[in-house]
C-alpha atoms as a PDB file:
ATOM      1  CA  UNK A   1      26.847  97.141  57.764  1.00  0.00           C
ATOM      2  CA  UNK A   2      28.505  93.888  57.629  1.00  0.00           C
ATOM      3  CA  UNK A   3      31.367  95.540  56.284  1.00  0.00           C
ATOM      4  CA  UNK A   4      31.768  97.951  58.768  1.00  0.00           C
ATOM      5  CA  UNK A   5      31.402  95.667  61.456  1.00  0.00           C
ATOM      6  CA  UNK A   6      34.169  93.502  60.206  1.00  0.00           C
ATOM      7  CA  UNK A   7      36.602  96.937  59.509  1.00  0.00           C
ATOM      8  CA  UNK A   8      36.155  97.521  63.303  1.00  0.00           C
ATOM      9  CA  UNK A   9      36.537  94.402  64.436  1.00  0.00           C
ATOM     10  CA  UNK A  10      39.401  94.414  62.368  1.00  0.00           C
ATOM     11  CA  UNK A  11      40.778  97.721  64.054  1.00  0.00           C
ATOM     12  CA  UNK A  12      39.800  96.085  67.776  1.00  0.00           C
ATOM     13  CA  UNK A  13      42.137  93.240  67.008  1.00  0.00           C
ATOM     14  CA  UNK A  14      44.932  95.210  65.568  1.00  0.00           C
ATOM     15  CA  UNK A  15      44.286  97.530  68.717  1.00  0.00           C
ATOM     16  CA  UNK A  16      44.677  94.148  71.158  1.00  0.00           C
ATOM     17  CA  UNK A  17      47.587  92.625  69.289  1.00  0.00           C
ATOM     18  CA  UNK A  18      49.476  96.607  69.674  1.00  0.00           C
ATOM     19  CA  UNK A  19      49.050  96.448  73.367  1.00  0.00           C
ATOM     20  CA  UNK A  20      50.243  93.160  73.663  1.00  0.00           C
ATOM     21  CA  UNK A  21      53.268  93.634  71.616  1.00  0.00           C
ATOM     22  CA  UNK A  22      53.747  96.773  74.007  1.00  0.00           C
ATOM     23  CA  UNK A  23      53.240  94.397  76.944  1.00  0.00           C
ATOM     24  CA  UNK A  24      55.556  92.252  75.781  1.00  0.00           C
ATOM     25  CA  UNK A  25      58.394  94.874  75.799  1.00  0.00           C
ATOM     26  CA  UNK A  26      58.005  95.992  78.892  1.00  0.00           C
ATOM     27  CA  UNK A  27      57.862  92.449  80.287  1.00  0.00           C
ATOM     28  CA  UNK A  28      61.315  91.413  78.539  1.00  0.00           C
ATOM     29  CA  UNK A  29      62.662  94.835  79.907  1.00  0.00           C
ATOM     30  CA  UNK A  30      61.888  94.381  83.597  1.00  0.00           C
ATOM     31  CA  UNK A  31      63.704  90.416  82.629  1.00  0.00           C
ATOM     32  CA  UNK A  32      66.758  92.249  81.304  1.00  0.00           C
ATOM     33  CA  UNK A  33      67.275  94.810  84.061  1.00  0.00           C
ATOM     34  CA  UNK A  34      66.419  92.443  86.918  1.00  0.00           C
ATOM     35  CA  UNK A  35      69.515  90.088  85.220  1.00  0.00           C
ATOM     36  CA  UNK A  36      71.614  92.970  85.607  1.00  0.00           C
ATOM     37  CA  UNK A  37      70.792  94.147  88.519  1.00  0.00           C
ATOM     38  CA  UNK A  38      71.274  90.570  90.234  1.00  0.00           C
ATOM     39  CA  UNK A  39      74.754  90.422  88.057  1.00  0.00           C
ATOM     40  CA  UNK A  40      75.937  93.784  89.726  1.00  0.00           C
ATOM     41  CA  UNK A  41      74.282  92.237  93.072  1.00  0.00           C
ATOM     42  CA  UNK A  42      76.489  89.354  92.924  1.00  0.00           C
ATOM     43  CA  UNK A  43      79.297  91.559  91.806  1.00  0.00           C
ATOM     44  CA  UNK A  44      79.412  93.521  94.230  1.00  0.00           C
ATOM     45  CA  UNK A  45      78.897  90.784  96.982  1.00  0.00           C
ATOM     46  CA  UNK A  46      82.250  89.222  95.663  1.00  0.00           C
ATOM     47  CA  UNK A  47      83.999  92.807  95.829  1.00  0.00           C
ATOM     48  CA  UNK A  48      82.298  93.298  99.446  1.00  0.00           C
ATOM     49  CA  UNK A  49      83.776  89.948 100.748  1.00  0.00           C
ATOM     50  CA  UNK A  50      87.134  90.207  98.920  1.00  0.00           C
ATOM     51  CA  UNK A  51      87.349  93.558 100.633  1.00  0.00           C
ATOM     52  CA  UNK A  52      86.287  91.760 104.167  1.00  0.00           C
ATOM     53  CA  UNK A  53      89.294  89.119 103.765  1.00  0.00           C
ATOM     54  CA  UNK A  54      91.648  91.565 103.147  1.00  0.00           C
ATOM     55  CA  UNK A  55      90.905  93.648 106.002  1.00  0.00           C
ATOM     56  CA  UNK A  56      90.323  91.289 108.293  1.00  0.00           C
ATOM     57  CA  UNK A  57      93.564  88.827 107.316  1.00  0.00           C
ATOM     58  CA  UNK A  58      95.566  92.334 108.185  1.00  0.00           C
ATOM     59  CA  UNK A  59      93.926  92.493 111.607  1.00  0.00           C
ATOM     60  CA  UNK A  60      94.485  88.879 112.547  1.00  0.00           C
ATOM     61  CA  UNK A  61      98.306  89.368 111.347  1.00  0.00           C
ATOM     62  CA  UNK A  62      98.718  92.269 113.346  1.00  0.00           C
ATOM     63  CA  UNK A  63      97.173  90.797 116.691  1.00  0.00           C
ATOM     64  CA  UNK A  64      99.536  87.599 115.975  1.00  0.00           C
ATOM     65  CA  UNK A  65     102.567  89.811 115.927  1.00  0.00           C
ATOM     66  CA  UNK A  66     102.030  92.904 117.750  1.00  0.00           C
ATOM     67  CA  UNK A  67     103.960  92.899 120.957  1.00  0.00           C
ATOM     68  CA  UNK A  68     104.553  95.607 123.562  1.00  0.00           C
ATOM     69  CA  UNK A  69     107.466  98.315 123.764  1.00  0.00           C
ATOM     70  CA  UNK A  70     109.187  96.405 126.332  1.00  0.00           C
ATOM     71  CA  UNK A  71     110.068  93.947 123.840  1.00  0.00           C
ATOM     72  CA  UNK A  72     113.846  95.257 122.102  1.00  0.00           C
ATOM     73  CA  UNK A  73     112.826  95.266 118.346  1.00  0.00           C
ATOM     74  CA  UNK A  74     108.692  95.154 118.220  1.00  0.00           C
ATOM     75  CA  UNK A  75     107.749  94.683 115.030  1.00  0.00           C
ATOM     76  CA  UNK A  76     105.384  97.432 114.798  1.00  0.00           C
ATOM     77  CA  UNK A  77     105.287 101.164 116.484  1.00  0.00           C
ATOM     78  CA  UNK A  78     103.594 101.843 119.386  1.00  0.00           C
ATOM     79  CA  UNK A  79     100.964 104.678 117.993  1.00  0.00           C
ATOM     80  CA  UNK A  80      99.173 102.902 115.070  1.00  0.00           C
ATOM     81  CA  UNK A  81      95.825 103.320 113.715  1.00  0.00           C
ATOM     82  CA  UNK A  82      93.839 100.443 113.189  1.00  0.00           C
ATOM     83  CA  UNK A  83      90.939 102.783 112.561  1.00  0.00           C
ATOM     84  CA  UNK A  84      91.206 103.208 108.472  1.00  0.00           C
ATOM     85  CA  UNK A  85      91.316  99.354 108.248  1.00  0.00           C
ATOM     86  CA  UNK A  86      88.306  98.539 110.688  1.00  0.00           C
ATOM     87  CA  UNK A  87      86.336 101.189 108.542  1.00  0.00           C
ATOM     88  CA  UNK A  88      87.138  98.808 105.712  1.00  0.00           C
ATOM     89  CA  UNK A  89      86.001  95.929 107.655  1.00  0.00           C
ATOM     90  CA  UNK A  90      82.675  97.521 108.771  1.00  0.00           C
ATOM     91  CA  UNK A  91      82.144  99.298 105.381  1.00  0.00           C
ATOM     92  CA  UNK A  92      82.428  95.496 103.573  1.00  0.00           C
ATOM     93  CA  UNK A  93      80.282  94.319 106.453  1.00  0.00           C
ATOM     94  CA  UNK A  94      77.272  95.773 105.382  1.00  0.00           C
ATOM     95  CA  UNK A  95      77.976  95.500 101.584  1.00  0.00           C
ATOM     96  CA  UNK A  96      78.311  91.719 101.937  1.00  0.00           C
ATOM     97  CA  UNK A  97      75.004  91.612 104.600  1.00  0.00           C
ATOM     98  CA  UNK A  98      72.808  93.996 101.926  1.00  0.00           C
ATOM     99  CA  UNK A  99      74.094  91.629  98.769  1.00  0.00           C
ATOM    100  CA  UNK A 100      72.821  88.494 100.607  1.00  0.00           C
ATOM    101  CA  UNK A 101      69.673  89.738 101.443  1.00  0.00           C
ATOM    102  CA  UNK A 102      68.944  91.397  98.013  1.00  0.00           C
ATOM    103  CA  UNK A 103      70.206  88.022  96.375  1.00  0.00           C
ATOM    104  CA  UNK A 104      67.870  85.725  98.887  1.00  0.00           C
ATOM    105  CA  UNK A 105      65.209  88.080  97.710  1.00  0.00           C
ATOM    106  CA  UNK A 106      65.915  87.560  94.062  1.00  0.00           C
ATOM    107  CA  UNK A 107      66.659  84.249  93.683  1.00  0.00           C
ATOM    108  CA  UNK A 108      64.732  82.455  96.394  1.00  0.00           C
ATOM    109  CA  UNK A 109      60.809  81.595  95.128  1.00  0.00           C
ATOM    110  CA  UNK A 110      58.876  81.929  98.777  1.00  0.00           C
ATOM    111  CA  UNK A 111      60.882  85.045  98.782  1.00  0.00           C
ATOM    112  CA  UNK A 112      60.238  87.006  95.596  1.00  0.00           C
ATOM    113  CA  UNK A 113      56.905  85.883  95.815  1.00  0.00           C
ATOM    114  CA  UNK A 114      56.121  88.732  98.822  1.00  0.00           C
ATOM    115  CA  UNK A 115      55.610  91.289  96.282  1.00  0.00           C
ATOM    116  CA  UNK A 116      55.888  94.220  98.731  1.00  0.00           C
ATOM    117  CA  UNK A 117      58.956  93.061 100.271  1.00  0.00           C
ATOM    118  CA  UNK A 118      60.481  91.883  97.140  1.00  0.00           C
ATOM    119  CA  UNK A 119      60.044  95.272  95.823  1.00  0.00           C
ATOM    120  CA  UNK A 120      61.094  97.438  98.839  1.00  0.00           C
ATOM    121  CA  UNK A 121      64.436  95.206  99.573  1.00  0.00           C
ATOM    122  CA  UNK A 122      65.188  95.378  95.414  1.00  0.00           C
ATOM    123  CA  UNK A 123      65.995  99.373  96.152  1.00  0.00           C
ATOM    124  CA  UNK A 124      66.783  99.622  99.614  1.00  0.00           C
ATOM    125  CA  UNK A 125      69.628  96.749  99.818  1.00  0.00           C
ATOM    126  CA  UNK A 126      72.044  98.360  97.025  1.00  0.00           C
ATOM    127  CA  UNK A 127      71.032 101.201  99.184  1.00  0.00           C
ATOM    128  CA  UNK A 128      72.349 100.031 101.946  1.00  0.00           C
ATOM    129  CA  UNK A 129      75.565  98.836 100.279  1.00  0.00           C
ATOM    130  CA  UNK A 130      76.525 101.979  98.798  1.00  0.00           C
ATOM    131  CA  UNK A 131      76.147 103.866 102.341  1.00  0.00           C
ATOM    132  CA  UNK A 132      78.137 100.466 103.509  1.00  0.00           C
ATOM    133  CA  UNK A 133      80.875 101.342 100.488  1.00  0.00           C
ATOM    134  CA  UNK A 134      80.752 105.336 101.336  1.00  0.00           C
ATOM    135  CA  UNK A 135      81.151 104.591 105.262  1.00  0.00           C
ATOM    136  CA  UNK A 136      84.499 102.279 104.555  1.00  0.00           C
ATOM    137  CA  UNK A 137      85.998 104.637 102.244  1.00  0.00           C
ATOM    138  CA  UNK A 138      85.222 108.124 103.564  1.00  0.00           C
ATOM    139  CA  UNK A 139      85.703 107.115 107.295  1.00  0.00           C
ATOM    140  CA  UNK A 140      89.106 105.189 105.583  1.00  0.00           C
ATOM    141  CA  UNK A 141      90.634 108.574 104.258  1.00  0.00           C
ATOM    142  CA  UNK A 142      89.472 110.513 107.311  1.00  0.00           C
ATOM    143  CA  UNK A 143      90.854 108.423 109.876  1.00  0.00           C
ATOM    144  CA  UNK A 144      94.006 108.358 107.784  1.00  0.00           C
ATOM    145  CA  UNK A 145      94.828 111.846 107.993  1.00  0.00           C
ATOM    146  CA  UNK A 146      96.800 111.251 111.043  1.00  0.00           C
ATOM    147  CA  UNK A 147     100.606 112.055 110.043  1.00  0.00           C
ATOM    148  CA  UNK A 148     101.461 111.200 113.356  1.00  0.00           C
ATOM    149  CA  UNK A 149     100.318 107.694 113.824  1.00  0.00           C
ATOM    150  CA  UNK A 150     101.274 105.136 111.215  1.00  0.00           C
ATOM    151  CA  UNK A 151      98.423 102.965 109.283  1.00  0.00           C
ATOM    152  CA  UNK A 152      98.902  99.629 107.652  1.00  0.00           C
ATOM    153  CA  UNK A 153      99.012 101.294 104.306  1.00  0.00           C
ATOM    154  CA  UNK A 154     101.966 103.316 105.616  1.00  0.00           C
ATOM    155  CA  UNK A 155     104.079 101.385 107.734  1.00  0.00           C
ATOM    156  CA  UNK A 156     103.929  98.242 105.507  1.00  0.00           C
ATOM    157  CA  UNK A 157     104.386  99.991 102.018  1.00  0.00           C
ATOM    158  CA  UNK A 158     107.584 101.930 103.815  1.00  0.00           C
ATOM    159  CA  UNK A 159     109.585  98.472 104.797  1.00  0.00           C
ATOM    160  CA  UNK A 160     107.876  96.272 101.945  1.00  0.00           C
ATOM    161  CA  UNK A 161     111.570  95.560 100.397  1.00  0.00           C
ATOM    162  CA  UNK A 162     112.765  94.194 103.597  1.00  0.00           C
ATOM    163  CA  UNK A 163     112.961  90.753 103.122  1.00  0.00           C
ATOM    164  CA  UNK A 164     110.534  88.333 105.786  1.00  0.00           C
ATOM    165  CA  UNK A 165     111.126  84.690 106.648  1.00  0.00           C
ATOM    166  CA  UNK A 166     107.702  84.422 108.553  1.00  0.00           C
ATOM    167  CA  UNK A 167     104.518  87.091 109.316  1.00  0.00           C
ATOM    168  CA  UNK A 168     104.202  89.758 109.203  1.00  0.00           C
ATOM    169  CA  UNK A 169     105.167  89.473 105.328  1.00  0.00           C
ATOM    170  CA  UNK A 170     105.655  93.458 104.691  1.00  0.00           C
ATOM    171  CA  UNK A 171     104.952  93.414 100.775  1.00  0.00           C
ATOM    172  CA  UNK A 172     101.973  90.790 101.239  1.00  0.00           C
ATOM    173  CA  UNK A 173     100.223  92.917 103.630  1.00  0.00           C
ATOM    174  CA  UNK A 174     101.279  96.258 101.700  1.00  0.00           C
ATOM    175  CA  UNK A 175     100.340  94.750  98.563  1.00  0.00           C
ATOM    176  CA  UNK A 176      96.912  94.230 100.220  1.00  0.00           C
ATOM    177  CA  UNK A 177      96.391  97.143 102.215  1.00  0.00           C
ATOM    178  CA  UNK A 178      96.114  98.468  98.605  1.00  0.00           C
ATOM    179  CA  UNK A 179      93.877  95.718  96.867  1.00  0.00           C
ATOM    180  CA  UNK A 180      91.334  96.559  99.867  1.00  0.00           C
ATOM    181  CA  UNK A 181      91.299 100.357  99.526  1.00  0.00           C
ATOM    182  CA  UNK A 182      91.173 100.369  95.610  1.00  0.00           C
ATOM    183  CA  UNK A 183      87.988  97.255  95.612  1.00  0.00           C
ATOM    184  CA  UNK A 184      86.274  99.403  98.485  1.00  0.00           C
ATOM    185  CA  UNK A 185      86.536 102.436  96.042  1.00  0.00           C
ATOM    186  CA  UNK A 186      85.253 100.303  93.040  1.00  0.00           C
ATOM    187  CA  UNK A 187      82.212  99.407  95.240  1.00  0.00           C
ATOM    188  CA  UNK A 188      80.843 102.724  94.707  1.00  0.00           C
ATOM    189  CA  UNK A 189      80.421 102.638  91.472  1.00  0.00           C
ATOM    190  CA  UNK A 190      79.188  99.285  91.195  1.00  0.00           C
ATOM    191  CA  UNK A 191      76.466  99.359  94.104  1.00  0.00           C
ATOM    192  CA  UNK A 192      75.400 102.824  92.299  1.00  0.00           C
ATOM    193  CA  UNK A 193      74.632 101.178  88.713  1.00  0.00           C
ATOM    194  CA  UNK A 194      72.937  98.471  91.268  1.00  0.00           C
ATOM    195  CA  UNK A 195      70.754 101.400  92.976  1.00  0.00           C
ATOM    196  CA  UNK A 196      70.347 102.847  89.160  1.00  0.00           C
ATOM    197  CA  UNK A 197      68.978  99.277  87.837  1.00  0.00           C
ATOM    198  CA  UNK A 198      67.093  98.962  91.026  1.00  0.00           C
ATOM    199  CA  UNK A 199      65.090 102.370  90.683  1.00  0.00           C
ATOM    200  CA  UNK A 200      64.450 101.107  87.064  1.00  0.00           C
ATOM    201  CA  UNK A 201      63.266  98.105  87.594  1.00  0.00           C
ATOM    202  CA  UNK A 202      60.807  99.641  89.890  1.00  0.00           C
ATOM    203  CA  UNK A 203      59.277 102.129  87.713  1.00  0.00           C
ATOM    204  CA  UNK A 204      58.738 100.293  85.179  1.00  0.00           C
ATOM    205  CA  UNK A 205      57.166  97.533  87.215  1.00  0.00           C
ATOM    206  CA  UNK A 206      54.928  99.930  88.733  1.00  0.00           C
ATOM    207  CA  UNK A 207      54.090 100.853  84.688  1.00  0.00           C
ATOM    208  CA  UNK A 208      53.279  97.907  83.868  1.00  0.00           C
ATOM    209  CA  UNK A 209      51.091  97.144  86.631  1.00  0.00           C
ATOM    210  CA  UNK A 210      49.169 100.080  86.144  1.00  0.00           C
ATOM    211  CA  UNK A 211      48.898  99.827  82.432  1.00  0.00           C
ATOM    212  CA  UNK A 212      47.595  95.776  83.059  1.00  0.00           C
ATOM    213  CA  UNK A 213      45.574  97.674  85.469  1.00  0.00           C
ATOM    214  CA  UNK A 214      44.126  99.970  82.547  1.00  0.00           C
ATOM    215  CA  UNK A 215      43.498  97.055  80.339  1.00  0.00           C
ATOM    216  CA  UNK A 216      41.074  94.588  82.687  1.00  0.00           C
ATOM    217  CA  UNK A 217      39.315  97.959  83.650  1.00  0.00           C
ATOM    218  CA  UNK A 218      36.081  98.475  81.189  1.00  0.00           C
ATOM    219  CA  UNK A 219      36.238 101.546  79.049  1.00  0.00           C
ATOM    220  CA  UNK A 220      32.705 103.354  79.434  1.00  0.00           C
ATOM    221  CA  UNK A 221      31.863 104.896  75.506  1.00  0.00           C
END
């Protein structure tokens, strides 16, 4: 009897140390994916504020040197679309505002401590920012389609080997007209991997709640 009671205490210990070793694992996963997922966070916060610069430094040139037709050589044409840029500027907008939040969230302690906001913000800020990233680039290419009206992207890249002594600096802004369309396209990809770690992170939080759940709850024989 003594025996017996000693093989099953045995197998209740090896039983205990199993689940813990399982709990374990799950506990250093949810570590490694919320890492990533606040890497690709701050990623794409970079990427969505480059992208804002960019845009926004080719606005502020183009107010500071855009005069009207009755001057004799205006520096730019008289129908121009802003519209693809300020798409870029909104679109980067609301990556950079999502990537804040979802940082604050992640990295502040009174914060992450709000469970149920902690969790809902953790999926719906890369959320956000991919919409943000889809609105820049989709509205960018559909405003765009113009081919009567010159862009930036256009007009810039077509006299960037003319030679400037002061703004507007044609290559400068060509060269970044494309810098902020090919980092708003790269934002898609990123903020999905961030929406992919998010949804990850989630589920197997949830798991592991549950299964802690399981474990404090008595087991009726």
């Amino acid at each position: 009897m003594e025996k017996r009671s000693r093989s099953q205490g045995s197998a209740s210990s090896f039983e205990a140390d199993s689940q813990d070793l399982h709990l374990q694992s799950k506990m250093r996963t949810i570590r490694v994916v919320d890492s990533a997922r606040v890497g690709t966070t701050a990623l794409a916060l970079l990427m969505g504020l480059t992208v804002l610069g960019i845009s926004a430094n080719t606005l502020r040139v183009y107010q500071e040197t855009h005069v009207s037709s009755d001057f004799l050589l205006p520096l730019w044409p008289d129908e121009f679309n802003v519209r693809p840029t300020v798409s870029l500027v909104i679109g980067s907008t609301i990556v950079l505002v999502s990537n804040i939040i979802a940082l604050c969230f992640s990295q502040v302690g009174a914060l992450r401590s709000r469970a149920t906001a902690h969790t809902s913000v953790t999926f719906a800020a890369p959320l956000l920012g991919l919409t943000g990233a889809l609105i820049g680039v989709v509205f960018y290419y559909v405003v765009n389609g113009s081919e009567v009206a010159d862009t930036f992207l256009s007009w810039t890249c077509r006299w960037k080997d003319v030679p400037m002594s002061q703004a507007p600096h044609w290559g400068t802004l060509c060269q970044q007209s494309h810098a902020g369309l090919y980092l708003a396209i790269l934002l898609i990809p990123v903020e999905v991997v961030a929406l992919g770690l998010a949804a990850f992170q989630m589920k197997t939080e949830k798991y592991t709640d549950r299964y802690l759940g399981a474990r404090k709850t008595p087991v009726l024989n």
